[in-house]
C-alpha atoms as a PDB file:
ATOM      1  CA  UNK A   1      36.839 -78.583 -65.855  1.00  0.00           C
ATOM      2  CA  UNK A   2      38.525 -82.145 -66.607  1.00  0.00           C
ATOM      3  CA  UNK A   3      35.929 -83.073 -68.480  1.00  0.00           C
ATOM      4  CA  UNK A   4      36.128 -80.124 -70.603  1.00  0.00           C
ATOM      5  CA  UNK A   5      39.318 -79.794 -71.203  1.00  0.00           C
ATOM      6  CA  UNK A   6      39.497 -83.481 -72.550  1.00  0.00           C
ATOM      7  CA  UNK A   7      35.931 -82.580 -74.456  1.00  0.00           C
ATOM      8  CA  UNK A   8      37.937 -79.973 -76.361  1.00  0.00           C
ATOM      9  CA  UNK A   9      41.107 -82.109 -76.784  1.00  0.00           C
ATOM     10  CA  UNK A  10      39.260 -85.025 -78.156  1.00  0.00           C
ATOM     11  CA  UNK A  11      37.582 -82.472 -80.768  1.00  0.00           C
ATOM     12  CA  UNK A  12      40.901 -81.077 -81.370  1.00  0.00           C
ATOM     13  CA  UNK A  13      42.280 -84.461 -82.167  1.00  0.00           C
ATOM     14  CA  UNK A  14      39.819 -85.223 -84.255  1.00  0.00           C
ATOM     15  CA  UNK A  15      39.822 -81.984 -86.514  1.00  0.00           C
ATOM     16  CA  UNK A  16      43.514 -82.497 -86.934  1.00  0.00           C
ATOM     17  CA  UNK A  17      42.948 -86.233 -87.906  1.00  0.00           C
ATOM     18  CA  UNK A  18      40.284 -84.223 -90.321  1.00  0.00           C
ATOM     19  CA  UNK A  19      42.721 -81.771 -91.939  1.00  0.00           C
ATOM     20  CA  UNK A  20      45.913 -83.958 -92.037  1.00  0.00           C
ATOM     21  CA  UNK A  21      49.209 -83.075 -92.616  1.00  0.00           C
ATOM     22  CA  UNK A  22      51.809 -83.507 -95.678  1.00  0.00           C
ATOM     23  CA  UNK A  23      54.623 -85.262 -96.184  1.00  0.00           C
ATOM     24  CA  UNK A  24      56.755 -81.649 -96.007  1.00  0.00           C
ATOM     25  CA  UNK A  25      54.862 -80.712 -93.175  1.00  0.00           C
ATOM     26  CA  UNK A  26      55.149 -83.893 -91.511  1.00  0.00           C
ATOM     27  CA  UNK A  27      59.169 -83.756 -92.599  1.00  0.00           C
ATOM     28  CA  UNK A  28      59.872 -80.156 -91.664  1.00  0.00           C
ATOM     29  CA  UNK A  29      57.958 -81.084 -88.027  1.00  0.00           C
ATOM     30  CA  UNK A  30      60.297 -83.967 -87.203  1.00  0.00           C
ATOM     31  CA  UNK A  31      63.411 -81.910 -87.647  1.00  0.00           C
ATOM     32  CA  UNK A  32      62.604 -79.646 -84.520  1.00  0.00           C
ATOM     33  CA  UNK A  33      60.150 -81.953 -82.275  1.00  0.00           C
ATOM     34  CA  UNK A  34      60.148 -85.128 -81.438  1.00  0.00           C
ATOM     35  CA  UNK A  35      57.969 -87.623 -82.613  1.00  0.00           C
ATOM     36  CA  UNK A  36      56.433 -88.467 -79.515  1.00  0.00           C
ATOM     37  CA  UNK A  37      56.609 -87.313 -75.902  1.00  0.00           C
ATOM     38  CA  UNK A  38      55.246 -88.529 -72.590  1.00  0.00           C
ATOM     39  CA  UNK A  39      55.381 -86.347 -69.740  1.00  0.00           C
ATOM     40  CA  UNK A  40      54.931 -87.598 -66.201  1.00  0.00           C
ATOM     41  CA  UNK A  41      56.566 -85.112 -63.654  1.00  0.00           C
ATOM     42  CA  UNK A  42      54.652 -82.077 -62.030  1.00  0.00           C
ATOM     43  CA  UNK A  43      54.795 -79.146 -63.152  1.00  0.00           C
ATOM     44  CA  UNK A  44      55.223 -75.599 -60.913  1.00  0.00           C
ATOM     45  CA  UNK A  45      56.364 -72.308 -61.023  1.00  0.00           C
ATOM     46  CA  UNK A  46      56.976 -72.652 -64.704  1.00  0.00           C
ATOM     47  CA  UNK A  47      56.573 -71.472 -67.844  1.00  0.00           C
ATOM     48  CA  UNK A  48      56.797 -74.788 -70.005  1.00  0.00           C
ATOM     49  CA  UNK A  49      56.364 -75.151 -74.014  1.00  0.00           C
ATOM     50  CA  UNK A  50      55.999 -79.236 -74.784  1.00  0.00           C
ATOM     51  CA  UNK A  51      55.801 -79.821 -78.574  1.00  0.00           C
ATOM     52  CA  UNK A  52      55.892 -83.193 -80.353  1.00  0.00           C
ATOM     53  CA  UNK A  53      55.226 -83.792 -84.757  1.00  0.00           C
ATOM     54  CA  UNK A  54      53.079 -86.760 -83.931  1.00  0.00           C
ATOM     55  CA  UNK A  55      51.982 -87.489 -80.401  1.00  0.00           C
ATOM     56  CA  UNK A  56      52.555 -86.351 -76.723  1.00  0.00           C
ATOM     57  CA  UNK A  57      50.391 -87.653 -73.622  1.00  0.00           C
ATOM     58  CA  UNK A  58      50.075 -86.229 -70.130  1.00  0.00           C
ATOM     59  CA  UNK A  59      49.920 -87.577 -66.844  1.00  0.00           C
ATOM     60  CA  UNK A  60      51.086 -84.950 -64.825  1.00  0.00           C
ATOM     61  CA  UNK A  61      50.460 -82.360 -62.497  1.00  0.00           C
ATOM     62  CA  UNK A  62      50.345 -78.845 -63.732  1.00  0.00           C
ATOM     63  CA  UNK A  63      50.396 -77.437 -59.941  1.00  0.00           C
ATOM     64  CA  UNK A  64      50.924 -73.429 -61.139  1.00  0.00           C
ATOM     65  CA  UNK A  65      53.063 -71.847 -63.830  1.00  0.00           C
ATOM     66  CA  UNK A  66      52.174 -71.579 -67.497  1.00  0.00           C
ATOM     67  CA  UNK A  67      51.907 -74.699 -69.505  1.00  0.00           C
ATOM     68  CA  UNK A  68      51.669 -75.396 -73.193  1.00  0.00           C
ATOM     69  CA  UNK A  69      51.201 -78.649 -75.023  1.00  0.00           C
ATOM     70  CA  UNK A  70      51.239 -79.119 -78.686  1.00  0.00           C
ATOM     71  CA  UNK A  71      51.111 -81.511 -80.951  1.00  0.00           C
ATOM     72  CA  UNK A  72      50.990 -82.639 -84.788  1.00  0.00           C
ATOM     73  CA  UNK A  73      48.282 -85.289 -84.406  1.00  0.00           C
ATOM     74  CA  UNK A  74      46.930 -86.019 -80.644  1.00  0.00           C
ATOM     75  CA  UNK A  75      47.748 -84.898 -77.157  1.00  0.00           C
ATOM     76  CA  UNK A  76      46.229 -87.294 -74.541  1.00  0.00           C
ATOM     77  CA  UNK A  77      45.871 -86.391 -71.262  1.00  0.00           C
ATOM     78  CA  UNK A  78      46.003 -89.969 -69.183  1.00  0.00           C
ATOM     79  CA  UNK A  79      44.446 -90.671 -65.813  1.00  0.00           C
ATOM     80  CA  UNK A  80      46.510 -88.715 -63.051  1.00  0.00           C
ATOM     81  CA  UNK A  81      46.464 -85.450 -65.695  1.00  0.00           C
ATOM     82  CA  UNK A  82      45.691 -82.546 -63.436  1.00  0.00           C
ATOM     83  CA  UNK A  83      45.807 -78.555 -63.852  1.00  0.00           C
ATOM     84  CA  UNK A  84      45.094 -77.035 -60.131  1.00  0.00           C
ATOM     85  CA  UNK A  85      43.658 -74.358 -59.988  1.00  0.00           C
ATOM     86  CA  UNK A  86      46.144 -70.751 -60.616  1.00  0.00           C
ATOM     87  CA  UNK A  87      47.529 -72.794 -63.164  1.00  0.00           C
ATOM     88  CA  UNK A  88      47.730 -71.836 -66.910  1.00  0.00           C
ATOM     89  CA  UNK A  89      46.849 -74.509 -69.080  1.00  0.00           C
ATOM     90  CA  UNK A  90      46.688 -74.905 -72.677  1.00  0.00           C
ATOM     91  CA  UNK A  91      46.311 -77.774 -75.731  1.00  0.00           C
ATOM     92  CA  UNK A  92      46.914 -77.061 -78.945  1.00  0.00           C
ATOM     93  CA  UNK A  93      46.980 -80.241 -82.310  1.00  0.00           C
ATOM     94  CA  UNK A  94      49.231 -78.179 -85.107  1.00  0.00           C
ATOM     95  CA  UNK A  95      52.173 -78.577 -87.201  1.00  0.00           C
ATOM     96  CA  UNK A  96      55.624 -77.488 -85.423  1.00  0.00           C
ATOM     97  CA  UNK A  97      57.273 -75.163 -86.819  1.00  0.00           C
ATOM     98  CA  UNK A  98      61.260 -74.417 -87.029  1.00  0.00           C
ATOM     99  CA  UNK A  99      61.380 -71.734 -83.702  1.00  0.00           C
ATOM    100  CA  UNK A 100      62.931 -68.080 -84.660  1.00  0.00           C
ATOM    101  CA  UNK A 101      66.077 -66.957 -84.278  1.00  0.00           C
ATOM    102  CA  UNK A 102      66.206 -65.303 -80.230  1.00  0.00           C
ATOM    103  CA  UNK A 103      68.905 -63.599 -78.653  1.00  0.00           C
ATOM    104  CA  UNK A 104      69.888 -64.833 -75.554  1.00  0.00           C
ATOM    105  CA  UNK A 105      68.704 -62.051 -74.128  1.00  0.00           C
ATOM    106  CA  UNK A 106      64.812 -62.066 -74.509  1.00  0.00           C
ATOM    107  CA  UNK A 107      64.814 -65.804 -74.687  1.00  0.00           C
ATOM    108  CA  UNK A 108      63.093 -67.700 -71.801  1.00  0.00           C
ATOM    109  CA  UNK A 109      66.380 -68.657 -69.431  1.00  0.00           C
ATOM    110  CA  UNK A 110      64.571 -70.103 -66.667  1.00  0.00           C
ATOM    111  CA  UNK A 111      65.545 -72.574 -63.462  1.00  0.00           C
ATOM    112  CA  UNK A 112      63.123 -74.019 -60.830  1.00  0.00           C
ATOM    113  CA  UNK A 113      62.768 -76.714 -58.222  1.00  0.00           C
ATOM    114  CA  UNK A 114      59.856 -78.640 -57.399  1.00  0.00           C
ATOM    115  CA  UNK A 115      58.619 -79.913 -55.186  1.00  0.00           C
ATOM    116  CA  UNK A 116      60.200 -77.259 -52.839  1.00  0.00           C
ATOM    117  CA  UNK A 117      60.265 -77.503 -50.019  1.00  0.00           C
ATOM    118  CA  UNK A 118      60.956 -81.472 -49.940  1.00  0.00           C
ATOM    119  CA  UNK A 119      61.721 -84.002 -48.251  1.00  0.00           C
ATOM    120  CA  UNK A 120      64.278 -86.500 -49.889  1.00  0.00           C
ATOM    121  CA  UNK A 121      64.156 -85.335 -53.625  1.00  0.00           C
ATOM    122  CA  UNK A 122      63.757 -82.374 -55.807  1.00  0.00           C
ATOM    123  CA  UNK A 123      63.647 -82.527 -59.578  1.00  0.00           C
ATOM    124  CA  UNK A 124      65.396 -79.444 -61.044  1.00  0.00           C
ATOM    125  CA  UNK A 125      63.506 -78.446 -63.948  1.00  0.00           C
ATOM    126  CA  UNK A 126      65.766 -75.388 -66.512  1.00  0.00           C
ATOM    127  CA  UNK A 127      64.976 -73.880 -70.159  1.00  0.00           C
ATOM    128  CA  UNK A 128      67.320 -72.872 -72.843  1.00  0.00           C
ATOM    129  CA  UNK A 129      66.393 -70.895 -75.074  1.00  0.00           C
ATOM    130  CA  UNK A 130      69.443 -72.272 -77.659  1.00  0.00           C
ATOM    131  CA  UNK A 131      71.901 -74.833 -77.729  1.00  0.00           C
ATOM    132  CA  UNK A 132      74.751 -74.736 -74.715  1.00  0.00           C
ATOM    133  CA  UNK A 133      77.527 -76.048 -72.454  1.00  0.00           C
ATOM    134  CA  UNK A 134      75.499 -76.190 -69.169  1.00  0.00           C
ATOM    135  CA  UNK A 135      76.870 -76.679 -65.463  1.00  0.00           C
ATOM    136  CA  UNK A 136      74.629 -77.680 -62.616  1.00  0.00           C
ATOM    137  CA  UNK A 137      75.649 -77.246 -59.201  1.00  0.00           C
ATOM    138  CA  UNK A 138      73.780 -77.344 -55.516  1.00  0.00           C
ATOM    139  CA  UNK A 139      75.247 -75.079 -52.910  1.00  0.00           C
ATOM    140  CA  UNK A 140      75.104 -74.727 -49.365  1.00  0.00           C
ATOM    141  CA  UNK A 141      74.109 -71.237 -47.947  1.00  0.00           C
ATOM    142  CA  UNK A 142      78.135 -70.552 -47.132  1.00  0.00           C
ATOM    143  CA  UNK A 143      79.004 -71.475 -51.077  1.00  0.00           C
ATOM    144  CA  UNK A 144      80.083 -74.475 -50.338  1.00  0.00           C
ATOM    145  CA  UNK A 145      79.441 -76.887 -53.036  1.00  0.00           C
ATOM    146  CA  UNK A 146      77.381 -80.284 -52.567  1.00  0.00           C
ATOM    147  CA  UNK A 147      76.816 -81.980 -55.487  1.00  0.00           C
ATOM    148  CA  UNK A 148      77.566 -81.038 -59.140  1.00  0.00           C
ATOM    149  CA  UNK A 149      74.201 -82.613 -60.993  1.00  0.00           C
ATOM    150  CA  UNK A 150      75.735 -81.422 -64.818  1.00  0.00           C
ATOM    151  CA  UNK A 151      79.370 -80.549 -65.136  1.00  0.00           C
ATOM    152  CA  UNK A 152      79.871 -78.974 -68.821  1.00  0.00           C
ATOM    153  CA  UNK A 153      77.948 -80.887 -70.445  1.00  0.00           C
ATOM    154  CA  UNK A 154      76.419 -79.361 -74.104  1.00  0.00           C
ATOM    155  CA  UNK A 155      72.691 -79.261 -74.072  1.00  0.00           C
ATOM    156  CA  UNK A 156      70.189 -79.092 -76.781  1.00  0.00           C
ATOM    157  CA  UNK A 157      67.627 -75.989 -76.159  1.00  0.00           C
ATOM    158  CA  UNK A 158      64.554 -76.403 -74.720  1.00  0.00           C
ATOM    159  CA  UNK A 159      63.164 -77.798 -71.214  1.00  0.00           C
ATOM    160  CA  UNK A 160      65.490 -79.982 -69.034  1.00  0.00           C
ATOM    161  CA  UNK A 161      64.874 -81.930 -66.000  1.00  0.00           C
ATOM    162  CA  UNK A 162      66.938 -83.643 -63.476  1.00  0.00           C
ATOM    163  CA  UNK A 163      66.205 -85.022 -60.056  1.00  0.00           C
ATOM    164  CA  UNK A 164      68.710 -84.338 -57.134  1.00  0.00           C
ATOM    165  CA  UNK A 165      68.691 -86.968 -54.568  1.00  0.00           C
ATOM    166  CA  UNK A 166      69.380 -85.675 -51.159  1.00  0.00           C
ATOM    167  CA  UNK A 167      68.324 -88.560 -48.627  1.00  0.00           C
ATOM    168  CA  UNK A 168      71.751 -87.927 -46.776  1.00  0.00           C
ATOM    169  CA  UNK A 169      71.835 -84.091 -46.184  1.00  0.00           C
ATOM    170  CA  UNK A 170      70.893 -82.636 -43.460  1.00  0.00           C
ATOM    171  CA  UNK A 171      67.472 -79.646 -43.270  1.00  0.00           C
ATOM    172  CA  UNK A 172      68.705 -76.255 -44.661  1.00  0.00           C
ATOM    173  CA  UNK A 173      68.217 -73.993 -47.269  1.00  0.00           C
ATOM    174  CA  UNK A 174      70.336 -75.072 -50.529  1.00  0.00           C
ATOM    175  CA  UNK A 175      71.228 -72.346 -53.799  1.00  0.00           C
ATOM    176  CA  UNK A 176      70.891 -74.682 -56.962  1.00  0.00           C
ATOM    177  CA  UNK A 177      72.885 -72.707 -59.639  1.00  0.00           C
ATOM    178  CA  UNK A 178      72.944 -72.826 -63.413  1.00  0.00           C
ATOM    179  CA  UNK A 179      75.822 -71.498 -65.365  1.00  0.00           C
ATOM    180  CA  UNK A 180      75.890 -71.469 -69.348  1.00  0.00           C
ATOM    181  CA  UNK A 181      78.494 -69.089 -71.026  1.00  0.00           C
ATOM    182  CA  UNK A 182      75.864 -67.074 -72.182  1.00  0.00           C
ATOM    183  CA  UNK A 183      74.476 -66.196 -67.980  1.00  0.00           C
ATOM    184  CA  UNK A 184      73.416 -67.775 -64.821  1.00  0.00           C
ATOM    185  CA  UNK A 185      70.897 -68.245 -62.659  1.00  0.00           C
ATOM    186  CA  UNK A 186      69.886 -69.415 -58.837  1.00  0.00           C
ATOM    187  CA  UNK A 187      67.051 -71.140 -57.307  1.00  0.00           C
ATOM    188  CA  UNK A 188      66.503 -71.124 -53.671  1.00  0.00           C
ATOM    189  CA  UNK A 189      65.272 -74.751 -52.416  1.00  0.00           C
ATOM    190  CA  UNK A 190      64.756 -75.932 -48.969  1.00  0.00           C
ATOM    191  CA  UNK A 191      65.097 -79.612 -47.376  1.00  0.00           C
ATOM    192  CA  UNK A 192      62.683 -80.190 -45.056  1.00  0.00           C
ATOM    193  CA  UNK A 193      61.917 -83.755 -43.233  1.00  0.00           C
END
């Protein structure tokens, strides 16, 4: 499957180097993606869209969830790249493309916590669909609060990541919560030794 999949990319890559892109294109692509990306943490229980106007290479683990990659002009997919199996995995070399106008609403507003259960750390992993003031909190099971990861901070949309470090707390179930003006959301995670 591996093998495959990097088959494909490597034809992929090579019909985009084929085709080419224009200066507008190339233009209009770096004013909503980044050039490049590299993406190293695991991936589960989430639907993730990665998109970069020139490059973005993988070495992470896409344990479950759906995942899509694209990119202007290659996507590499280093050693320690792995989809398991359950997971939904996709490649794709094009342009990007200015995103469409969502209401909050039927936008992807997503928050989840991997890995989870763990041990000493967690990396909290959240979408926005648009641009907002974003709090991060962990809670105990009473409501208490632990640690505040993001206090009011404004946030570009898209897929965020942060890693909470909980060497010090004791086993128990925690609520991460996620509050934008616009909604919230809770994730369940557990510390386990």
């Amino acid at each position: 499957m591996k093998k495959a999949l990097q088959t494909t990319l490597f034809n992929l890559v090579a019909i985009a180097g084929i085709l080419g892109t224009t200066a507008a294109q190339a233009q209009q692509a770096e004013a909503t993606c980044p050039g490049t990306i590299t993406l190293t943490a695991p991936l589960s229980s989430a639907k993730v869209d990665e998109h970069a106007s020139q490059y973005l290479t993988a070495s992470n683990v896409v344990n479950s969830g759906e995942v899509s990659y694209r990119a202007g002009e290659a996507i590499s997919l280093t050693p320690g790249f792995e989809a398991k199996p359950g997971a939904v995995f996709s490649a794709t070399i094009a342009a990007c493309s200015p995103a469409k106008p969502l209401s909050w609403d039927e936008s992807i507003f997503t928050l989840g916590a991997y890995p989870n259960p763990f041990a000493d750390n967690t990396l909290i992993e959240y979408t926005l669909p648009q641009s907002s003031r974003v709090s991060v909190s962990i809670l105990n099971v009473q409501g208490i609060l632990i640690s505040r990861l993001v206090t009011d901070q404004d946030q570009s949309e898209g897929t965020h990541r942060i890693t909470f470090e909980s060497q010090t707390l004791p086993e128990g179930v925690y609520i991460c919560t996620l509050n934008t003006p616009q909604g919230r959301k809770t994730h369940k995670i557990v510390k386990q030794k």
